[in-house]
N, C-alpha and C. Protein backbone atom coordinates (compact mmCIF):
# COMPACT_ATOMS: atom_id res chain seq x y z
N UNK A 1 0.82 -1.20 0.00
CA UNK A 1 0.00 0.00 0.00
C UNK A 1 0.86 1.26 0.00
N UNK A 2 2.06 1.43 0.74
CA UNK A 2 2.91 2.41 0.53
C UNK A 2 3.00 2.94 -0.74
N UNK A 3 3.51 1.71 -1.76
CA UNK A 3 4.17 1.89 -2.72
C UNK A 3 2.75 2.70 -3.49
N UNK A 4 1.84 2.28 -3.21
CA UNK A 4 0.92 2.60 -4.19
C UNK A 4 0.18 4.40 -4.10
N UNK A 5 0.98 4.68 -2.29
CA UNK A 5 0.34 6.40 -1.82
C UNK A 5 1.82 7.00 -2.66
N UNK A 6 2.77 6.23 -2.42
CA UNK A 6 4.06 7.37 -3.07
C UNK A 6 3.91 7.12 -4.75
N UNK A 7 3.19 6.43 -5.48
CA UNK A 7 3.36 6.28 -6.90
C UNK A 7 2.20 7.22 -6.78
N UNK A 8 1.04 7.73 -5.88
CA UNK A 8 -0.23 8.31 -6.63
C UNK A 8 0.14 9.81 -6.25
N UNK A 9 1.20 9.93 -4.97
CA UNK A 9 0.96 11.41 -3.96
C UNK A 9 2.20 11.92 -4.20
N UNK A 10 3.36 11.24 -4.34
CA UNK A 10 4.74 12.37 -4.16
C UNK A 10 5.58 11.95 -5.34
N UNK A 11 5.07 12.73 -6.50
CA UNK A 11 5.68 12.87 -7.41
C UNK A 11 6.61 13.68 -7.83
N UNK A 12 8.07 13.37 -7.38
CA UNK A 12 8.69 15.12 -7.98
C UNK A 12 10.07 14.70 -9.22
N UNK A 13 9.58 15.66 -10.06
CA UNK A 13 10.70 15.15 -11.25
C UNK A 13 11.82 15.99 -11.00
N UNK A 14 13.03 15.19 -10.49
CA UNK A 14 14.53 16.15 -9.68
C UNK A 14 15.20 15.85 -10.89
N UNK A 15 15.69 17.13 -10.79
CA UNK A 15 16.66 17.93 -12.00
C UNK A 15 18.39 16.73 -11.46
N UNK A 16 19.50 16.87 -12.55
CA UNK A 16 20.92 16.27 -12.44
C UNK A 16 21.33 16.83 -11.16
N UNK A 17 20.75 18.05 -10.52
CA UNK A 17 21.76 18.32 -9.32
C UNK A 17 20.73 18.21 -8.26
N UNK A 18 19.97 17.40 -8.14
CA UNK A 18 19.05 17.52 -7.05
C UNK A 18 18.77 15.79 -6.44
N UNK A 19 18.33 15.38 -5.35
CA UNK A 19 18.22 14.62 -4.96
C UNK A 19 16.68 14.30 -4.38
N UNK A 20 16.18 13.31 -4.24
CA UNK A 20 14.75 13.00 -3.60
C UNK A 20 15.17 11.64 -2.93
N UNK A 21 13.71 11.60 -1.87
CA UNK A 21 13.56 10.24 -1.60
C UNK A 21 11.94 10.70 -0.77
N UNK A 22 11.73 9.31 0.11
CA UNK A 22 9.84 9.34 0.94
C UNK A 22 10.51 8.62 1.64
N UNK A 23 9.97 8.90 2.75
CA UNK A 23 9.81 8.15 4.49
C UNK A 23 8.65 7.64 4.81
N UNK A 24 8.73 7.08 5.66
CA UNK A 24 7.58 5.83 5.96
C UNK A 24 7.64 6.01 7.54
N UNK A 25 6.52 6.60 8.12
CA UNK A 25 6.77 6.14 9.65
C UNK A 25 4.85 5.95 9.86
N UNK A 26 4.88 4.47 10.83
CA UNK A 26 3.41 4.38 11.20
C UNK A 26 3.21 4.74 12.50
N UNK A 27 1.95 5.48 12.73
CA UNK A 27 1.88 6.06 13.85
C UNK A 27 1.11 5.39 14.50
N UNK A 28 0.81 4.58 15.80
CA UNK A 28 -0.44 4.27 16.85
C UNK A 28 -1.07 5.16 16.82
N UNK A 29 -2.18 5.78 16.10
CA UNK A 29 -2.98 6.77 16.53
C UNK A 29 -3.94 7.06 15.32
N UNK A 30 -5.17 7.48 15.97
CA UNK A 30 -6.06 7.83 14.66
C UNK A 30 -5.61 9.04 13.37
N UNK A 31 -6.16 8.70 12.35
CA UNK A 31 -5.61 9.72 11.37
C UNK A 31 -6.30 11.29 11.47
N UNK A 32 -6.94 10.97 12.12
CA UNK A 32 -7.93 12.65 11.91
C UNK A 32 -6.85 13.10 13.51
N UNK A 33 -6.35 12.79 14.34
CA UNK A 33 -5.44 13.39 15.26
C UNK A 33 -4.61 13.53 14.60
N UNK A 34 -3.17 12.77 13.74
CA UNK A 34 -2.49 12.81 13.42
C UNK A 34 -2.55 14.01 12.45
N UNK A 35 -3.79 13.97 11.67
CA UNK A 35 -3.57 14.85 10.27
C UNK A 35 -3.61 16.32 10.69
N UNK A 36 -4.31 16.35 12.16
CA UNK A 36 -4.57 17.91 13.01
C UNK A 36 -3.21 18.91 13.19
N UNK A 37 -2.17 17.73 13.39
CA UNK A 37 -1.04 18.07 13.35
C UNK A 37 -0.21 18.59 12.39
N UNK A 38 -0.09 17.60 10.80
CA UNK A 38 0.27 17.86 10.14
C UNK A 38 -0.08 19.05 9.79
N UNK A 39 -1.19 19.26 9.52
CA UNK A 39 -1.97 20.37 8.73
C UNK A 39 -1.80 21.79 9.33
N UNK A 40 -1.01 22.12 10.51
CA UNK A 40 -0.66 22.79 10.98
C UNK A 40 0.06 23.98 10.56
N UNK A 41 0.17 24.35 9.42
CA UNK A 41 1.24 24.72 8.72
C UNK A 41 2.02 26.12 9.65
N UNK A 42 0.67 26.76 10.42
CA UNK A 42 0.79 28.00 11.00
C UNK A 42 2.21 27.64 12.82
N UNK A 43 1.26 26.21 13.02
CA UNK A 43 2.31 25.78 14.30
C UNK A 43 3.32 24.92 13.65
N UNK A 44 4.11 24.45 13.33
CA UNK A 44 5.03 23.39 13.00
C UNK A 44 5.41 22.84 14.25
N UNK A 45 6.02 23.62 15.39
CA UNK A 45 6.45 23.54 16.49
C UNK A 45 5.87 22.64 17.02
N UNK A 46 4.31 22.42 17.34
CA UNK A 46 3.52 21.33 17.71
C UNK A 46 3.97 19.88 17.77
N UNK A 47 5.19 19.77 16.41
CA UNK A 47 5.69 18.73 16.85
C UNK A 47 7.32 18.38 16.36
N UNK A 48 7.57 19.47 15.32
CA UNK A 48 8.50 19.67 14.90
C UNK A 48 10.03 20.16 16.11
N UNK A 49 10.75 19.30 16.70
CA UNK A 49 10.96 19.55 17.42
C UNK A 49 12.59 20.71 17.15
N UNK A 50 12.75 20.56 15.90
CA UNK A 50 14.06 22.05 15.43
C UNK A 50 13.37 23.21 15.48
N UNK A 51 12.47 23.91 15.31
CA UNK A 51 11.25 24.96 14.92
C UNK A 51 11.08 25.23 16.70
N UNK A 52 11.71 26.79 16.90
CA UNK A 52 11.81 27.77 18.11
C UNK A 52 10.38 28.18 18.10
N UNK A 53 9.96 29.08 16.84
CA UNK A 53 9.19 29.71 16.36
C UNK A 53 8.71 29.68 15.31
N UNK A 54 7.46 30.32 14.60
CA UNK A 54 6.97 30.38 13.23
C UNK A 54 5.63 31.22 13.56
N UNK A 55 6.20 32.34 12.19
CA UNK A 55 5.34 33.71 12.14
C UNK A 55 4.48 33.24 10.74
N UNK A 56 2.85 32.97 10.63
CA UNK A 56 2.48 33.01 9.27
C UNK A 56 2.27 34.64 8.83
N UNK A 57 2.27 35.44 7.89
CA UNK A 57 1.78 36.18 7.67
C UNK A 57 0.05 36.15 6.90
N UNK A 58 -0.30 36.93 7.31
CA UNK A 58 -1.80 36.82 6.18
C UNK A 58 -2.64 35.61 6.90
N UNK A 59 -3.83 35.30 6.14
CA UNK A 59 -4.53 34.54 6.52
C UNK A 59 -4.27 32.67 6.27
N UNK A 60 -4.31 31.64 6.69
CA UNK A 60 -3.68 30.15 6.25
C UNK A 60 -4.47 30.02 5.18
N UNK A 61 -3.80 30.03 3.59
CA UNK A 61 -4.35 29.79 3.15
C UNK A 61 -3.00 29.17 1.47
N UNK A 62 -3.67 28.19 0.39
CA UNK A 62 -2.81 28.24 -0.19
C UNK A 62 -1.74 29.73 -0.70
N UNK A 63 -0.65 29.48 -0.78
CA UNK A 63 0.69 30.20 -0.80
C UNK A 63 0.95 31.79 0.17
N UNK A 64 0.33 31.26 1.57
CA UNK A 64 0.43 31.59 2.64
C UNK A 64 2.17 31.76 2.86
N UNK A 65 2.91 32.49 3.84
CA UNK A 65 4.24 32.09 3.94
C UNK A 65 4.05 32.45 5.36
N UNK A 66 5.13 31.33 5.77
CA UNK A 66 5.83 31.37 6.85
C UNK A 66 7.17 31.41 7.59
N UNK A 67 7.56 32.14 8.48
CA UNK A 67 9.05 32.38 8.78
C UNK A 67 8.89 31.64 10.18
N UNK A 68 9.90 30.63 9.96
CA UNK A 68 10.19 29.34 11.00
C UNK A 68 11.49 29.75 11.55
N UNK A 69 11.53 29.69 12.69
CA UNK A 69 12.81 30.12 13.53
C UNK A 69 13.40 28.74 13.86
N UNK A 70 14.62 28.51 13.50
CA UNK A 70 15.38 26.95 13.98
C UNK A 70 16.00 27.35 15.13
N UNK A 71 15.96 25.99 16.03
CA UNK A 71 16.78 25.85 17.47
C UNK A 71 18.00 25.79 16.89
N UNK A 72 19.04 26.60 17.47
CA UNK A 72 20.58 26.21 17.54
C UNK A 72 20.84 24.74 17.60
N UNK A 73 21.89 25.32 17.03
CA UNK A 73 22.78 23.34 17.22
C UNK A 73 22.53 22.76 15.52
N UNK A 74 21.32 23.58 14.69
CA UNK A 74 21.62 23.30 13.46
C UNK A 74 22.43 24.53 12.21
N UNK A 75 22.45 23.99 11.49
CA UNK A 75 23.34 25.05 10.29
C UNK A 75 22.70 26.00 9.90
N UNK A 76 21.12 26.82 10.56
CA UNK A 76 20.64 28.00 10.12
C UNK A 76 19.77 28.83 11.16
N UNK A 77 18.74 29.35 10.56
CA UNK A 77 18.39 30.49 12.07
C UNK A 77 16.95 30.67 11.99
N UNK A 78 17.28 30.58 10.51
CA UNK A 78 15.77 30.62 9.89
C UNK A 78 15.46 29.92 8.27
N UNK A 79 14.03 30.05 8.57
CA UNK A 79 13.21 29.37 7.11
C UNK A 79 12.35 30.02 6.07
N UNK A 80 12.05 30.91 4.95
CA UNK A 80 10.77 31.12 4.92
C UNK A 80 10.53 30.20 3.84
N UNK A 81 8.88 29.77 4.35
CA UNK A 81 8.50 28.37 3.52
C UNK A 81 6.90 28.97 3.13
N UNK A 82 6.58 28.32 2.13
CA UNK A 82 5.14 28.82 1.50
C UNK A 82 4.70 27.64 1.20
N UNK A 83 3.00 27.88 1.79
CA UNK A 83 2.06 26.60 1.71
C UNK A 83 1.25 26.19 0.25
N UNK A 84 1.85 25.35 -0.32
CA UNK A 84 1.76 24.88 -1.84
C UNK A 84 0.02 24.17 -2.19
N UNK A 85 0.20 23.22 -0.82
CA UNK A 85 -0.83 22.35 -1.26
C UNK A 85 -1.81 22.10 0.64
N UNK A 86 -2.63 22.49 0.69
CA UNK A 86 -3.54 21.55 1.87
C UNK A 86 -4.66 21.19 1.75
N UNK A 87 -5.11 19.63 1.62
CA UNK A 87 -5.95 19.11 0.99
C UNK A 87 -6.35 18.43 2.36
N UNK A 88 -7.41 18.98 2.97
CA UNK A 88 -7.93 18.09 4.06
C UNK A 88 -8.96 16.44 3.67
N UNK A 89 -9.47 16.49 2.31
CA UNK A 89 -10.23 15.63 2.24
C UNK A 89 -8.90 14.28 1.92
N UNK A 90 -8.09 14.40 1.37
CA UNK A 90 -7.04 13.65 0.92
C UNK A 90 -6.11 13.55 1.56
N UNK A 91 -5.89 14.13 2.60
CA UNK A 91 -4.96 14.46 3.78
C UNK A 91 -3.27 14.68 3.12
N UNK A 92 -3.38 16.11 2.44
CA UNK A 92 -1.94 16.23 2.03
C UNK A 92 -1.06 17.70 1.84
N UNK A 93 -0.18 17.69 2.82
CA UNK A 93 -0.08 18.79 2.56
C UNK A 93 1.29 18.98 1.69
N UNK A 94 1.53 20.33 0.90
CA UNK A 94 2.88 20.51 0.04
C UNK A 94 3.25 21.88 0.50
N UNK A 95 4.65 22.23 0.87
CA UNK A 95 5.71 22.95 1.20
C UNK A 95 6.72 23.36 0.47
N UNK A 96 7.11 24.37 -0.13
CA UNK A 96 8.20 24.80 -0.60
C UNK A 96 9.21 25.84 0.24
N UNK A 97 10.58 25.34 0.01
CA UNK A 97 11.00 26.68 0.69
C UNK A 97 11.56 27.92 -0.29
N UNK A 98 11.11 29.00 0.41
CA UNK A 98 11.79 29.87 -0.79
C UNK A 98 12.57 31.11 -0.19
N UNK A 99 12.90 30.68 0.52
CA UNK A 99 14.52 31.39 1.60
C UNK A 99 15.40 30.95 3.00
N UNK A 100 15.90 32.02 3.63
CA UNK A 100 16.36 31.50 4.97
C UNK A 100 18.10 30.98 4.31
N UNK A 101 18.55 31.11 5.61
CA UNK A 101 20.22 31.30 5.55
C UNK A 101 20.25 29.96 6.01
N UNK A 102 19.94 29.18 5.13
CA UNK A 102 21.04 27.43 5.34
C UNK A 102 20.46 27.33 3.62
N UNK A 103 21.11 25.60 3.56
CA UNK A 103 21.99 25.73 1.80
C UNK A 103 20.07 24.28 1.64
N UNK A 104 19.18 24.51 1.99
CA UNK A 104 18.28 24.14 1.53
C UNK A 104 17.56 24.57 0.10
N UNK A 105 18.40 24.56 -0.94
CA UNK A 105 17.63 25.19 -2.07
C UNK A 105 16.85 24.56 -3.05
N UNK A 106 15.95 24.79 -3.39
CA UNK A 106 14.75 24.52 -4.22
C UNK A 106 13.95 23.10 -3.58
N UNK A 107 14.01 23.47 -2.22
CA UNK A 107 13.33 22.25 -1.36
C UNK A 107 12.50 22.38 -1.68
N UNK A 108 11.35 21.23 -1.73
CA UNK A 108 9.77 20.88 -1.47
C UNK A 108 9.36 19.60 -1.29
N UNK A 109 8.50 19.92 -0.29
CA UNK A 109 8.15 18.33 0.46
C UNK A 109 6.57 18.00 0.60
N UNK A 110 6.07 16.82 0.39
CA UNK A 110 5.10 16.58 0.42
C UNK A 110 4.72 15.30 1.67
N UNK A 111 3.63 16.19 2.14
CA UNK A 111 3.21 15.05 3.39
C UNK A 111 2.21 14.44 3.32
N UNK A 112 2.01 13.07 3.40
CA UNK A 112 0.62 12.60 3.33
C UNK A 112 0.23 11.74 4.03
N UNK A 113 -1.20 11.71 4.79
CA UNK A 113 -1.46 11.09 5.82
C UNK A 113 -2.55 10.02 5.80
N UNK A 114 -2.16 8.98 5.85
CA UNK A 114 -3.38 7.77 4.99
C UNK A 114 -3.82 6.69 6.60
N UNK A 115 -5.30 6.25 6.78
CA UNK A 115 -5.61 5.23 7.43
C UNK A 115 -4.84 4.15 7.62
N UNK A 116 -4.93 3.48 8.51
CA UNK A 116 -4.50 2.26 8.70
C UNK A 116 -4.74 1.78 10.18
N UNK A 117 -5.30 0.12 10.44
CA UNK A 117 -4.97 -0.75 11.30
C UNK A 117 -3.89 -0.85 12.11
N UNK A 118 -3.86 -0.94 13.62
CA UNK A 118 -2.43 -1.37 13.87
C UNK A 118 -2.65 -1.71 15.71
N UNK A 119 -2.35 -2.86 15.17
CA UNK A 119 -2.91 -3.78 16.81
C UNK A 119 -4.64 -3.88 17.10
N UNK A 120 -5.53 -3.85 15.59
CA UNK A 120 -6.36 -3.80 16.21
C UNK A 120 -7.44 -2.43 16.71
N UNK A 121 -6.49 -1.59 16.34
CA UNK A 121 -6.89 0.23 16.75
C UNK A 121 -6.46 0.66 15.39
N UNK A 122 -7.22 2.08 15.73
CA UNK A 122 -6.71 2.97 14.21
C UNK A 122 -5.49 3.45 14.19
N UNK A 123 -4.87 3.24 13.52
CA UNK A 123 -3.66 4.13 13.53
C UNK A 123 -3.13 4.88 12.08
N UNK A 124 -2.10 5.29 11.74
CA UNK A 124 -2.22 5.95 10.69
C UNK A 124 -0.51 5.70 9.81
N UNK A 125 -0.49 6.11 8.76
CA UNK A 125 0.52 5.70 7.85
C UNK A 125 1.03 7.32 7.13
N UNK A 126 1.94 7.34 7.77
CA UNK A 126 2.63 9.28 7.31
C UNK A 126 3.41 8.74 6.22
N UNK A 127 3.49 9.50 5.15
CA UNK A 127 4.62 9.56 4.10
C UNK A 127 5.37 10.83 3.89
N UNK A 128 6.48 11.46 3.93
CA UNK A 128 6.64 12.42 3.79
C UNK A 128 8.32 12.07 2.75
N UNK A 129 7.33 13.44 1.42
CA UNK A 129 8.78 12.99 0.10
C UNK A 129 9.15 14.21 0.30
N UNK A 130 10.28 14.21 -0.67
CA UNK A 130 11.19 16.04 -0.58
C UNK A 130 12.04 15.41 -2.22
N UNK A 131 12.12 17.04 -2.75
CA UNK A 131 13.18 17.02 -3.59
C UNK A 131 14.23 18.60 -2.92
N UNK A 132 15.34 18.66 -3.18
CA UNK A 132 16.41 19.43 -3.30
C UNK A 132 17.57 19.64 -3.50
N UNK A 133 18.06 20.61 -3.91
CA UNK A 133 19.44 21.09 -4.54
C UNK A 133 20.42 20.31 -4.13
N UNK A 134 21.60 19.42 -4.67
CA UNK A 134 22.76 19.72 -3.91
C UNK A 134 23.53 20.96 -4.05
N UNK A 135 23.99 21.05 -2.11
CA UNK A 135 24.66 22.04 -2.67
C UNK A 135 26.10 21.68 -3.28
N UNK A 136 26.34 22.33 -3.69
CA UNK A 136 27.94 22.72 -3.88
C UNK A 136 29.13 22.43 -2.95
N UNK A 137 29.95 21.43 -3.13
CA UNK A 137 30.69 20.64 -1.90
C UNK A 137 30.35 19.37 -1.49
N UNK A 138 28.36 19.27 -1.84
CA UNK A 138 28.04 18.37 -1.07
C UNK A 138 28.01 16.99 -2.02
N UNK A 139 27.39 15.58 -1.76
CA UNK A 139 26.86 14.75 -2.85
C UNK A 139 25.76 14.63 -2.68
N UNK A 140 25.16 14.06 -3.88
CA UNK A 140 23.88 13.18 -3.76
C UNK A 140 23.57 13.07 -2.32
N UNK A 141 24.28 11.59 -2.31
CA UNK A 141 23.96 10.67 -0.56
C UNK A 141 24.04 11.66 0.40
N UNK A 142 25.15 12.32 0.52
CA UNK A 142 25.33 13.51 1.62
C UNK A 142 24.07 14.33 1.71
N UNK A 143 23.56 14.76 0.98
CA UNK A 143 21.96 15.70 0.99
C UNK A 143 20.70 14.73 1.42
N UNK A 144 21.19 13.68 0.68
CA UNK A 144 19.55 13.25 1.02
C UNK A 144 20.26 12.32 2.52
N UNK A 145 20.89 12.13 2.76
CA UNK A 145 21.42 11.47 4.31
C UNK A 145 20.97 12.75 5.32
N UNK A 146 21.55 13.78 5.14
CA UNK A 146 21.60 14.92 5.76
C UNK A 146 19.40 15.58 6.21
N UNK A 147 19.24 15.50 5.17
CA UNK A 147 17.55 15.95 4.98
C UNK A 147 16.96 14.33 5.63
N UNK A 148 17.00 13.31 5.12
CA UNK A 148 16.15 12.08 5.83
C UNK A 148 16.28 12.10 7.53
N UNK A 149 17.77 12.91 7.75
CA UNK A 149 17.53 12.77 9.56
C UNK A 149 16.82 13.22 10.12
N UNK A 150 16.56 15.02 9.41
CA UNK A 150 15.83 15.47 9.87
C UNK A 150 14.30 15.00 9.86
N UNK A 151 13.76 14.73 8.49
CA UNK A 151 12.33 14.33 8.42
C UNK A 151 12.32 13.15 9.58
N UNK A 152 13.81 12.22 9.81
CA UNK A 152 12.95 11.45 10.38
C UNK A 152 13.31 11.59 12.21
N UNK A 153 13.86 12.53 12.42
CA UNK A 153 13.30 13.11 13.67
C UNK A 153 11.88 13.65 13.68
N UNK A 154 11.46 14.65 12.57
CA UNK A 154 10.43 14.95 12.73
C UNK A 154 9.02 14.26 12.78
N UNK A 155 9.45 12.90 12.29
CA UNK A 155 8.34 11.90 11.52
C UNK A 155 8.23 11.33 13.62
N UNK A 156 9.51 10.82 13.70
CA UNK A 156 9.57 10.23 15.47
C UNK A 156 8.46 11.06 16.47
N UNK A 157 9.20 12.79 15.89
CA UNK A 157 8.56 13.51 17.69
C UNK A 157 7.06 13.52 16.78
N UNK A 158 6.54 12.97 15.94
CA UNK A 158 5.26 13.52 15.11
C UNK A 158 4.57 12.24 15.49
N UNK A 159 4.83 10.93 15.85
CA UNK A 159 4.60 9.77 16.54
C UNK A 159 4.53 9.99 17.61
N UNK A 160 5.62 10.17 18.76
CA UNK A 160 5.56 10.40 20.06
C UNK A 160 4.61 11.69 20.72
N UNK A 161 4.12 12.91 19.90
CA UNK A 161 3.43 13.76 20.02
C UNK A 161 1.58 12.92 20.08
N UNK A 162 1.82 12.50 18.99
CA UNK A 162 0.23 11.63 18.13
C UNK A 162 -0.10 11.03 19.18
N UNK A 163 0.75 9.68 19.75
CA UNK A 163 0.54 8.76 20.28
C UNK A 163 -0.07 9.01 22.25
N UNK A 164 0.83 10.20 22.46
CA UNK A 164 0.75 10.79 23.74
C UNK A 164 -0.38 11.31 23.78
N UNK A 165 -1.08 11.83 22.77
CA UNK A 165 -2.66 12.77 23.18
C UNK A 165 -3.39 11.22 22.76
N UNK A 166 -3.20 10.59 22.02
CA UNK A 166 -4.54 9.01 21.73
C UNK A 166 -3.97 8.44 22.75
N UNK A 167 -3.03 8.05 23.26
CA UNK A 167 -3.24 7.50 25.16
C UNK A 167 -3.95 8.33 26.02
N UNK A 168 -4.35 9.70 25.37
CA UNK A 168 -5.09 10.86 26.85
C UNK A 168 -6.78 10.62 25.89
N UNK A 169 -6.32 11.00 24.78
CA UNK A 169 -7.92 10.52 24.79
C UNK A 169 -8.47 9.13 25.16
N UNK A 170 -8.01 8.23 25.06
CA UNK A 170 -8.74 7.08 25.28
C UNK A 170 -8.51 7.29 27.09
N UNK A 171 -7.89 7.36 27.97
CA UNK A 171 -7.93 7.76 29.32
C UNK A 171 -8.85 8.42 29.44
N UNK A 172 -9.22 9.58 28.86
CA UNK A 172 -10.37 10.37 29.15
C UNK A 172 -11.35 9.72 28.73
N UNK A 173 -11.59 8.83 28.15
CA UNK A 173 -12.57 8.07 27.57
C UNK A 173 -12.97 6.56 28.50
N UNK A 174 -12.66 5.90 29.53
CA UNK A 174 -12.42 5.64 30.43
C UNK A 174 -12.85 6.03 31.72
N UNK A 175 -12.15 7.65 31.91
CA UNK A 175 -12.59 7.64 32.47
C UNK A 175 -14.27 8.21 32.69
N UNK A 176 -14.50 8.48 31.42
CA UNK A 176 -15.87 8.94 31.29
C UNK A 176 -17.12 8.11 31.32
N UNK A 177 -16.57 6.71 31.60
CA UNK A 177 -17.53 5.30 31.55
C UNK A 177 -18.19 5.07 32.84
């Protein structure tokens, strides 16, 4: 089923100097929590755990922009990223970046958030693809090694975030019996 959300949802045709790949992380938790998150474009922080801050300007809406403030300890300070695609019925959102002082150039990433089984409970199936630049100095592997850590920290605290409120809802649900 993977194969079949990344052949229909994250299509990106990368140029000789650019690199892509999709991540796979399944979450314990229902998809309409999970997707609350994603769809966030205005908070990232919610679960994004590099992201200090983030200013949207204007109202959330397609090609909305936002200036994302990064925690120290990585190679920049800031982001500004513009909202491409948010499709709540299809659960997908698309990101481009189009500034900010680190060597992320002509990034864009697509997230998509699909149903799924798991133990028996709902849980949900995140995909998140990216294409971008190498830079200059760097390789192939080196960029997309470098970008997959991050998504997949973010994909982890985006699990451990999910999973922590569907253990409080079902507690609250419990205890409401």
């Amino acid at each position: 089923m993977e194969a079949h959300y990344i052949w229909r949802h994250h299509k990106h045709d990368p140029e000789e100097n650019q690199c892509t790949s999709a991540l796979v992380k399944h979450i314990n938790a229902p998809v309409d929590l999970v997707w609350s998150l994603v769809r966030s474009f205005d908070q990232p922080q919610k679960y994004k755990p590099f992201v200090s801050r983030c200013i949207v300007q204007g109202d959330l809406k397609i090609g909305s922009l936002r200036e994302v403030n990064v925690k120290s300890g990585l190679p920049a300070t800031m982001s500004t990223e513009r909202l491409e695609m948010l499709d709540d019925e299809e659960h997908i959102l698309r990101i481009r970046i189009i500034g900010g002082d680190h060597r992320l150039k002509n990034y864009s990433s697509i997230v998509t958030v699909h149903p799924e089984i798991m133990d028996g409970r709902p849980g949900t199936l995140v995909i998140e693809s990216f294409v971008v630049d190498v830079p200059d100095g760097n390789t192939k592997d080196e960029t997309c090694y470098f970008v997959k850590a991050l998504i997949n920290c973010n994909l982890k605290s985006l699990a451990d975030v999910s999973e922590r409120m569907a253990m409080q809802d079902r507690a609250e649900s419990v205890t409401q019996i």
